[in-house]
Protein backbone atom coordinates (compact mmCIF):
# COMPACT_ATOMS: atom_id res chain seq x y z
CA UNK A 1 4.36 16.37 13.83
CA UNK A 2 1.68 14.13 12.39
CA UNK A 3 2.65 11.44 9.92
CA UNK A 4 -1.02 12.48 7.42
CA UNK A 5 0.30 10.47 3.87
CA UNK A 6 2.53 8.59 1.78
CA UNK A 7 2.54 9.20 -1.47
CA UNK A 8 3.66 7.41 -4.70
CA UNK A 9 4.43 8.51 -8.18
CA UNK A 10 3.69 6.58 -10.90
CA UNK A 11 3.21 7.15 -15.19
CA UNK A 12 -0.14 5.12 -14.94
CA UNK A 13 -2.06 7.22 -11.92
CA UNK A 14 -5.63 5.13 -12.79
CA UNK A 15 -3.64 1.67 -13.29
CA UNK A 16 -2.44 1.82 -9.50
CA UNK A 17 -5.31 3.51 -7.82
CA UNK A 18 -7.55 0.74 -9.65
CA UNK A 19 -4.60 -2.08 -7.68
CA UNK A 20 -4.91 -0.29 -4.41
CA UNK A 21 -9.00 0.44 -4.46
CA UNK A 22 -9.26 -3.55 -5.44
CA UNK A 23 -6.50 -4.35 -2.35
CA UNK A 24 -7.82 -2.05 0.00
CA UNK A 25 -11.50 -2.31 -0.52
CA UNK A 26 -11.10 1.82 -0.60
CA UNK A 27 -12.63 4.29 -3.08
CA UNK A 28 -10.37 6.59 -4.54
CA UNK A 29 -11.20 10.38 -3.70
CA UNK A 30 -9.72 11.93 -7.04
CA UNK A 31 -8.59 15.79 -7.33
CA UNK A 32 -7.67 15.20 -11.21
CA UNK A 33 -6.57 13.12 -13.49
CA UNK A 34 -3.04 13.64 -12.05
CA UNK A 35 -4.07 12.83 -8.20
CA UNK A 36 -6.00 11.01 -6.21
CA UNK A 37 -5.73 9.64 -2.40
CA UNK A 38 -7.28 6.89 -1.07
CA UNK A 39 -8.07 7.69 2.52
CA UNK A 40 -7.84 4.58 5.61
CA UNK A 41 -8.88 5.31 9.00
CA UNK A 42 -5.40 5.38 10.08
CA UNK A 43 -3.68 6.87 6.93
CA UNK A 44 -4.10 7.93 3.42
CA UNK A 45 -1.90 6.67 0.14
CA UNK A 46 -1.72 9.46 -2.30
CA UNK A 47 -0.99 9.03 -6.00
CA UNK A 48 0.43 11.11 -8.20
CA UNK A 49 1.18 11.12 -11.93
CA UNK A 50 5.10 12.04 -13.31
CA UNK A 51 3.40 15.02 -14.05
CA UNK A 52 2.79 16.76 -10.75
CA UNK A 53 6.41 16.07 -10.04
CA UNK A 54 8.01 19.41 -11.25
CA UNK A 55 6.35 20.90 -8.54
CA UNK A 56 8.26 19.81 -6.10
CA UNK A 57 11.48 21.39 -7.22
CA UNK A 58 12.01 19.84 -11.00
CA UNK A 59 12.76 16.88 -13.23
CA UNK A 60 14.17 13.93 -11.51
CA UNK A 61 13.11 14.70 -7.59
CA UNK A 62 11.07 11.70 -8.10
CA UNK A 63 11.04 8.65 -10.46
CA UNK A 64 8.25 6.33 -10.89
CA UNK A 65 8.72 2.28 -10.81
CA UNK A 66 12.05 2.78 -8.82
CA UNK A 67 11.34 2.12 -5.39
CA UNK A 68 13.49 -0.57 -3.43
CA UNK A 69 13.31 0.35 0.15
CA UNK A 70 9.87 1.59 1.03
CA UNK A 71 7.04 -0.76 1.84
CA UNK A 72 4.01 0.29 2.17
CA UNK A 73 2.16 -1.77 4.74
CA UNK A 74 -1.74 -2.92 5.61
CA UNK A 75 -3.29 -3.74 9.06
CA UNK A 76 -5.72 -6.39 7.75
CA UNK A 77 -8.00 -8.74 9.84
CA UNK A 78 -7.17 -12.64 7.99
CA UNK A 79 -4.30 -12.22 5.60
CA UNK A 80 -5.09 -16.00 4.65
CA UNK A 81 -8.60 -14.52 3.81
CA UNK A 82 -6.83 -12.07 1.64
CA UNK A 83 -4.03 -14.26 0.10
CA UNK A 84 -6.90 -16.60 -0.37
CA UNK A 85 -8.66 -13.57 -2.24
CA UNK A 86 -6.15 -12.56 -4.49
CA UNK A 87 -4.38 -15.23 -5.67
CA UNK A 88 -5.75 -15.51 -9.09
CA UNK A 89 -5.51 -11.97 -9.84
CA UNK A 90 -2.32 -12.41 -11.63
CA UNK A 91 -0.71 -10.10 -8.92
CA UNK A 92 3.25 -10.62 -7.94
CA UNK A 93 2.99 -12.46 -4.51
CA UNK A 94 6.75 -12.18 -3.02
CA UNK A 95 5.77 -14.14 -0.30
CA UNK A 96 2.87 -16.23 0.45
CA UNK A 97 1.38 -15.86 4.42
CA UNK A 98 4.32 -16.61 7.04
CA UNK A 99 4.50 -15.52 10.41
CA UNK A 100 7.19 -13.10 11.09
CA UNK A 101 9.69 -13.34 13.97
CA UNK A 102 8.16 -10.15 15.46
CA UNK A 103 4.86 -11.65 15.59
CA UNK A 104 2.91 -10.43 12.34
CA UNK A 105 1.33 -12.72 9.88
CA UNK A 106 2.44 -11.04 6.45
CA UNK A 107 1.85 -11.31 2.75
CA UNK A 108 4.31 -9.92 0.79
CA UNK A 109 3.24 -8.65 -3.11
CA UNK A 110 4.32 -5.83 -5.14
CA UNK A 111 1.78 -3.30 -6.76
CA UNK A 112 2.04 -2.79 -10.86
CA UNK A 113 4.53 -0.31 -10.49
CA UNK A 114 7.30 -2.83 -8.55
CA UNK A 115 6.55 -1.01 -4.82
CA UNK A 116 6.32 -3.89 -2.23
CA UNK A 117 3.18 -4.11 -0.48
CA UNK A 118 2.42 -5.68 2.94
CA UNK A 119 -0.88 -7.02 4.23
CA UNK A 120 -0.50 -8.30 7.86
CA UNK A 121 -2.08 -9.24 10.82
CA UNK A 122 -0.99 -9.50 14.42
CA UNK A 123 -1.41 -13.19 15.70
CA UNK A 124 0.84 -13.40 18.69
CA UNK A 125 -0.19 -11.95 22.18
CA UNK A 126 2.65 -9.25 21.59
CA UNK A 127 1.49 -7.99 18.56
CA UNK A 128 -2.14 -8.23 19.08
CA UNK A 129 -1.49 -6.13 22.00
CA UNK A 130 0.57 -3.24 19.77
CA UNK A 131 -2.17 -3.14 17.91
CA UNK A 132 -5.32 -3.64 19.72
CA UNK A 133 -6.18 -0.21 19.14
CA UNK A 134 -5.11 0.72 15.86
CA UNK A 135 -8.53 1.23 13.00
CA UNK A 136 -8.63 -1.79 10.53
């Protein structure tokens, strides 16, 4: 089994593939107006509108704006670079660049829809090391 997307629903489809394409530095590959992925070279985010969501079984499978326990998370190579970046682009920052106990620099923000969003970097010879050879 091969981990190949995560996916988020939302009401506004181009509102939070415009956030992610402006985070991620990504172009949106777009099936319709209802769906579009932006692909990584370790990982694609899909988005999907409300509308798509009776397909996978009916009303109320999945419900946009209401996520509280997924983050979806960024390898990026200066997250004081990016916090630098984005700070004036109105975005929710959670938490401005701290170094985490596990050895990750991370910026915590939260895309339009409320879904929290990590950019992070390794910095300590641990991490560095998990990571050396994952794509940035």
């Amino acid at each position: 089994m091969n981990l190949v997307s995560v996916r988020i629903i939302t009401d506004d489809v181009a509102r939070l593939v415009a956030f992610y394409e402006r985070l991620t530095g990504v172009d949106a590959s777009w099936a319709n107006d209802d769906f579009a992925e932006l692909r990584t070279a370790s990982g694609t985010l899909a988005v999907g509108s409300t509308r798509t969501v009776g397909l996978f079984g009916g009303p109320g499978v999945a419900s946009p704006a209401a996520n509280r326990s997924a983050i979806v998370e960024f390898l990026v190579d200066d997250v004081d670079g990016e916090f630098a970046s984005l700070r004036g682009d109105g975005l929710e920052i959670v938490q401005e660049p701290t170094t985490m106990p596990w050895g990750n620099r991370s910026l915590l923000l939260r895309d339009p829809d409320g879904t929290l969003v990590n950019l992070f970097e390794p910095v300590t010879d641990a991490a560095l090391a998990k990571f050396a050879a994952t794509p940035r």
